[in-house]
Protein backbone atom coordinates (compact mmCIF):
# COMPACT_ATOMS: atom_id res chain seq x y z
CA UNK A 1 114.83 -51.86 45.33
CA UNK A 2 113.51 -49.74 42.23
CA UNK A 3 115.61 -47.10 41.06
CA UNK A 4 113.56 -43.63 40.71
CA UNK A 5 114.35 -40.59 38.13
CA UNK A 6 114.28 -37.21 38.77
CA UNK A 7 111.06 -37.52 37.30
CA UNK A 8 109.56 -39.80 39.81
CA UNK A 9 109.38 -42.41 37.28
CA UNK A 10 110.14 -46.01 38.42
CA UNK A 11 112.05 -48.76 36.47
CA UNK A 12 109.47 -52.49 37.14
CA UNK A 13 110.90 -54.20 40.01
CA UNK A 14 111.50 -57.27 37.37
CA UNK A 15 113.44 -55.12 35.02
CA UNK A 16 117.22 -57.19 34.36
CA UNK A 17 118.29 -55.94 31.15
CA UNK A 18 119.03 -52.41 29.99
CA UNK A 19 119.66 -51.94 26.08
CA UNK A 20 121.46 -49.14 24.72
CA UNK A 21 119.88 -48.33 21.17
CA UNK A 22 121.33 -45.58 18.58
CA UNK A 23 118.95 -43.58 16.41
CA UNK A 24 120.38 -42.58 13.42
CA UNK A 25 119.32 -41.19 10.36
CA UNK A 26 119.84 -37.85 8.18
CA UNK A 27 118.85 -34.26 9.32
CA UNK A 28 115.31 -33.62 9.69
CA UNK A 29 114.23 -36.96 9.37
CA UNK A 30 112.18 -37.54 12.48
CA UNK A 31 114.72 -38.85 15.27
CA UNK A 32 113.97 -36.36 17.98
CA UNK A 33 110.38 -36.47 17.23
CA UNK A 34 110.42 -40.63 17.48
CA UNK A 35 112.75 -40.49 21.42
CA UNK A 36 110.14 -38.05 22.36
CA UNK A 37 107.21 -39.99 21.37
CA UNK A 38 108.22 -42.75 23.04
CA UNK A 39 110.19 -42.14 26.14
CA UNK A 40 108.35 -42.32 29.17
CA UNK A 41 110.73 -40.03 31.25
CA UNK A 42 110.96 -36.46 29.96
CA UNK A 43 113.52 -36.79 27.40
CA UNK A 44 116.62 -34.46 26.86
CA UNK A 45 116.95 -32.79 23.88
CA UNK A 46 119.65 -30.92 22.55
CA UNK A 47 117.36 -29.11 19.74
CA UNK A 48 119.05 -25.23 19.32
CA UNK A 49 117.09 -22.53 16.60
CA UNK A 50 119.36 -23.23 13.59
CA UNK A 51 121.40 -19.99 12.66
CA UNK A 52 122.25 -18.44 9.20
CA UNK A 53 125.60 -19.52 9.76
CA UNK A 54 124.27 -23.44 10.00
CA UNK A 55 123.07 -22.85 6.62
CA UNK A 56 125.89 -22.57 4.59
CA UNK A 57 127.21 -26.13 5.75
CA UNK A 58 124.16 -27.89 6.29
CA UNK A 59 122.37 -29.00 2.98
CA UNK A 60 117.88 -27.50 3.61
CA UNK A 61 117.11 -28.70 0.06
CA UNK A 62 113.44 -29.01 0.52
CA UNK A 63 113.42 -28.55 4.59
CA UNK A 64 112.79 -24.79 4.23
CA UNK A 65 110.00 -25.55 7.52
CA UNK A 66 113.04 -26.83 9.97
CA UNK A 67 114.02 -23.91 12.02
CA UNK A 68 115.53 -26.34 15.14
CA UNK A 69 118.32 -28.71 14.78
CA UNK A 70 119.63 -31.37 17.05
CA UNK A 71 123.17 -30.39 18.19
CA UNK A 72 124.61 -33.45 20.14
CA UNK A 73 121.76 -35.88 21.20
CA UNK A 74 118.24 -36.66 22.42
CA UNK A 75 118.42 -39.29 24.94
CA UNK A 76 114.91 -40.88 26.81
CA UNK A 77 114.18 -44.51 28.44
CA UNK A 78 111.04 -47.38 27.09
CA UNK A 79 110.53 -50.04 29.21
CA UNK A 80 109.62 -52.03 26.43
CA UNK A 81 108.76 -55.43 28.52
CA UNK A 82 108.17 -56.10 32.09
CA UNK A 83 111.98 -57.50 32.28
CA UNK A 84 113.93 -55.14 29.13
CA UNK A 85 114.39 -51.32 28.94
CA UNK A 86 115.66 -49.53 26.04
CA UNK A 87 118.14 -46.29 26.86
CA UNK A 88 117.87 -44.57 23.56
CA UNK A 89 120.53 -42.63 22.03
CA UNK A 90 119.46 -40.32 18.82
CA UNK A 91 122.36 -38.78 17.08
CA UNK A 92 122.66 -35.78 15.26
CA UNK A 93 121.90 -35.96 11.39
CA UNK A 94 124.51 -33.10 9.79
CA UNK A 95 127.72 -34.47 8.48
CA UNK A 96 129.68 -32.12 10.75
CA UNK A 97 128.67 -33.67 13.87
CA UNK A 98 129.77 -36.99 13.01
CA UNK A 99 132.39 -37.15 15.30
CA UNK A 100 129.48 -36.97 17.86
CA UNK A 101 127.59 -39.85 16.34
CA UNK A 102 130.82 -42.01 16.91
CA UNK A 103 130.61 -41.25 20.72
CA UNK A 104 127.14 -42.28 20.99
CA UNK A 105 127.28 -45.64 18.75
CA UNK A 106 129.62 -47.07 21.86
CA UNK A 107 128.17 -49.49 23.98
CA UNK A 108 125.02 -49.75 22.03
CA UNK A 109 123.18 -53.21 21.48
CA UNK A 110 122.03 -52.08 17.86
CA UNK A 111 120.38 -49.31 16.46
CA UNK A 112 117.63 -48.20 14.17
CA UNK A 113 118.06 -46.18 11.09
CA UNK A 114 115.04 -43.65 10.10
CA UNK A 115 114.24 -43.09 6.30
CA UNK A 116 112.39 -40.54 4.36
CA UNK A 117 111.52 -41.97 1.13
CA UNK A 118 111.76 -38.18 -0.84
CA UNK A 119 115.71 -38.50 0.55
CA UNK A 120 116.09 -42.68 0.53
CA UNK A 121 120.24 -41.61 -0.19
CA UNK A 122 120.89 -39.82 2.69
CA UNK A 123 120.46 -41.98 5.01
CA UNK A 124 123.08 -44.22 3.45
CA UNK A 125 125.57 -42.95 5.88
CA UNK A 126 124.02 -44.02 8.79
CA UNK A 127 123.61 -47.69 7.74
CA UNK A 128 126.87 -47.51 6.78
CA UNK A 129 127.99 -46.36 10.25
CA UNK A 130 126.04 -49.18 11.82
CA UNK A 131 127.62 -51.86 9.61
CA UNK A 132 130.95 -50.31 10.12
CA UNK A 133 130.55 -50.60 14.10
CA UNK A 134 128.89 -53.95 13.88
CA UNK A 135 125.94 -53.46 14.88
CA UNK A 136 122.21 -55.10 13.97
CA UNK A 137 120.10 -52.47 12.89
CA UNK A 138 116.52 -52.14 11.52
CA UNK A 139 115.28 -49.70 8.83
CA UNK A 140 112.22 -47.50 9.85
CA UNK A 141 111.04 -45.65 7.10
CA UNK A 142 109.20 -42.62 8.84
CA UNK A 143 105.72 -42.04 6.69
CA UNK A 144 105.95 -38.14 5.69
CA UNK A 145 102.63 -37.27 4.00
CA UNK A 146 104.42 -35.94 1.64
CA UNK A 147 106.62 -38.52 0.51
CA UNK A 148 106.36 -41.01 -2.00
CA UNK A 149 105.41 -44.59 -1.44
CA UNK A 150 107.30 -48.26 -2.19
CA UNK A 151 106.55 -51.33 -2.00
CA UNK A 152 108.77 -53.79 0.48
CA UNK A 153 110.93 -54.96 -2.44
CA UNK A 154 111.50 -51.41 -4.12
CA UNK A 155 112.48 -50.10 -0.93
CA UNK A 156 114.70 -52.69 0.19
CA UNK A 157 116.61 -52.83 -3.39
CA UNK A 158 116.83 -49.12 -3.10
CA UNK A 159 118.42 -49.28 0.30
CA UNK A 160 120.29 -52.28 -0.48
CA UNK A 161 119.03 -54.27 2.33
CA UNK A 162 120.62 -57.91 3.26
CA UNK A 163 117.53 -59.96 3.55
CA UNK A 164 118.24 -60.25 7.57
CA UNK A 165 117.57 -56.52 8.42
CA UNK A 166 114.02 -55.82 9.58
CA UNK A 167 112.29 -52.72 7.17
CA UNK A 168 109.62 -51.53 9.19
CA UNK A 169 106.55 -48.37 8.37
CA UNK A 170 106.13 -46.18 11.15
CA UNK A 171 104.83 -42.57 12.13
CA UNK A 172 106.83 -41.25 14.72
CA UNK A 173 104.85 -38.86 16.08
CA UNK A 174 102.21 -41.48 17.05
CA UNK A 175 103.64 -43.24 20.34
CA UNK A 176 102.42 -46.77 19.50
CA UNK A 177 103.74 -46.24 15.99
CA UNK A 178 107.15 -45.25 16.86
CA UNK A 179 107.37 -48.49 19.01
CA UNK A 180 107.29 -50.75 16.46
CA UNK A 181 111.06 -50.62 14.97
CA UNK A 182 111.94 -50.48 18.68
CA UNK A 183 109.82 -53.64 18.92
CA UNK A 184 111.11 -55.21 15.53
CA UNK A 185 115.43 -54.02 16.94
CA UNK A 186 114.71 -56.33 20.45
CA UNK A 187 112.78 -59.08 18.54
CA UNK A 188 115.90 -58.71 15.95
CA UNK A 189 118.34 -58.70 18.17
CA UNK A 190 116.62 -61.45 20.61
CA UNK A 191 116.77 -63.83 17.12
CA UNK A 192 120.65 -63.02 16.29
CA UNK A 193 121.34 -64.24 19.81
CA UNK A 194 119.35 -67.61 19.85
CA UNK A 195 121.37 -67.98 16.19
CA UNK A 196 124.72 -67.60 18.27
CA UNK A 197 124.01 -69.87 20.81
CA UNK A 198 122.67 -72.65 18.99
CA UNK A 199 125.96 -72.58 16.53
């Protein structure tokens, strides 16, 4: 029997595996944009008109065009394959909803961790989270027009990449673009598991 949203959007009759994925990266870096370019249901948002208040804790360096911030998560659903469909998960980017972020990394199958090149050190934290909570994770560095551009091997030494984790381009406001570290996570994590099994 298919299971139907409030949306009146099915799930494939051969669907058999659901993946939770996280979305992580620093504030303002493109994670609501990327779950709404991609989810095929209407996705939930928790994006509030940031206050004066927000400002005095939240670092805008820069981001003087962001007026909305996300305050707990986004959440939206990709079948990605007839048989596999991702639940994704993005987390808020501030320091002070960390606590938040923990909640959300629970049950996940991996994550993926966006980058803007013009702020490569803030998203530290996030891979760090990922590590931390075990979890295989690719890079997607999010291509602001405005940012500067690396090669593979600067980026990865920057980020201090293990040679195993997937760095991927992407644009997430473009749907088929914001697939592919979605695409590159499953293949990733579709790879670790036929590593386990064979040991």
């Amino acid at each position: 029997m298919l299971s139907k949203s409030s949306e009146g959007h099915y799930l494939a009759p051969g669907v058999d595996q659901s993946v939770k994925v996280v979305v992580l990266g620093p504030f303002a870096v493109g994670k609501t944009t990327l779950v709404g370019a991609v989810s095929e249901i209407r996705p939930a948002s928790t994006e509030e008109r940031m206050t004066k208040a927000g400002e005095t804790v939240d670092t805008l360096r820069g981001l003087s065009d962001k007026t909305t911030t996300t305050v707990a998560l986004d959440f939206g659903r990709l079948t990605l394959t007839e048989d596999i469909v991702l639940y994704l998960f993005g987390g808020p980017g501030q320091p002070r909803f960390s606590f938040i972020v923990d909640e959300l990394m629970k049950g996940a199958l991996g994550g993926v961790v966006l980058v803007d090149t013009a702020r490569i050190t803030q998203s530290w934290d996030a891979m760090e989270r990922m590590e931390e909570a075990g979890l295989p994770y690719v890079v997607a560095v999010n291509t602001f027009a405005d940012s500067p551009r690396y090669g593979e091997a600067e980026l990865r030494g920057s980020l201090d990449l293990a040679p195993s984790t997937p760095l991927v381009e992407c644009d997430v406001r473009r749907r088929e673009s914001a697939k592919k570290p979605l695409i590159a996570l499953v293949s990733h994590l579709l790879a670790r598991r036929s590593l386990e099994s064979a040991s």
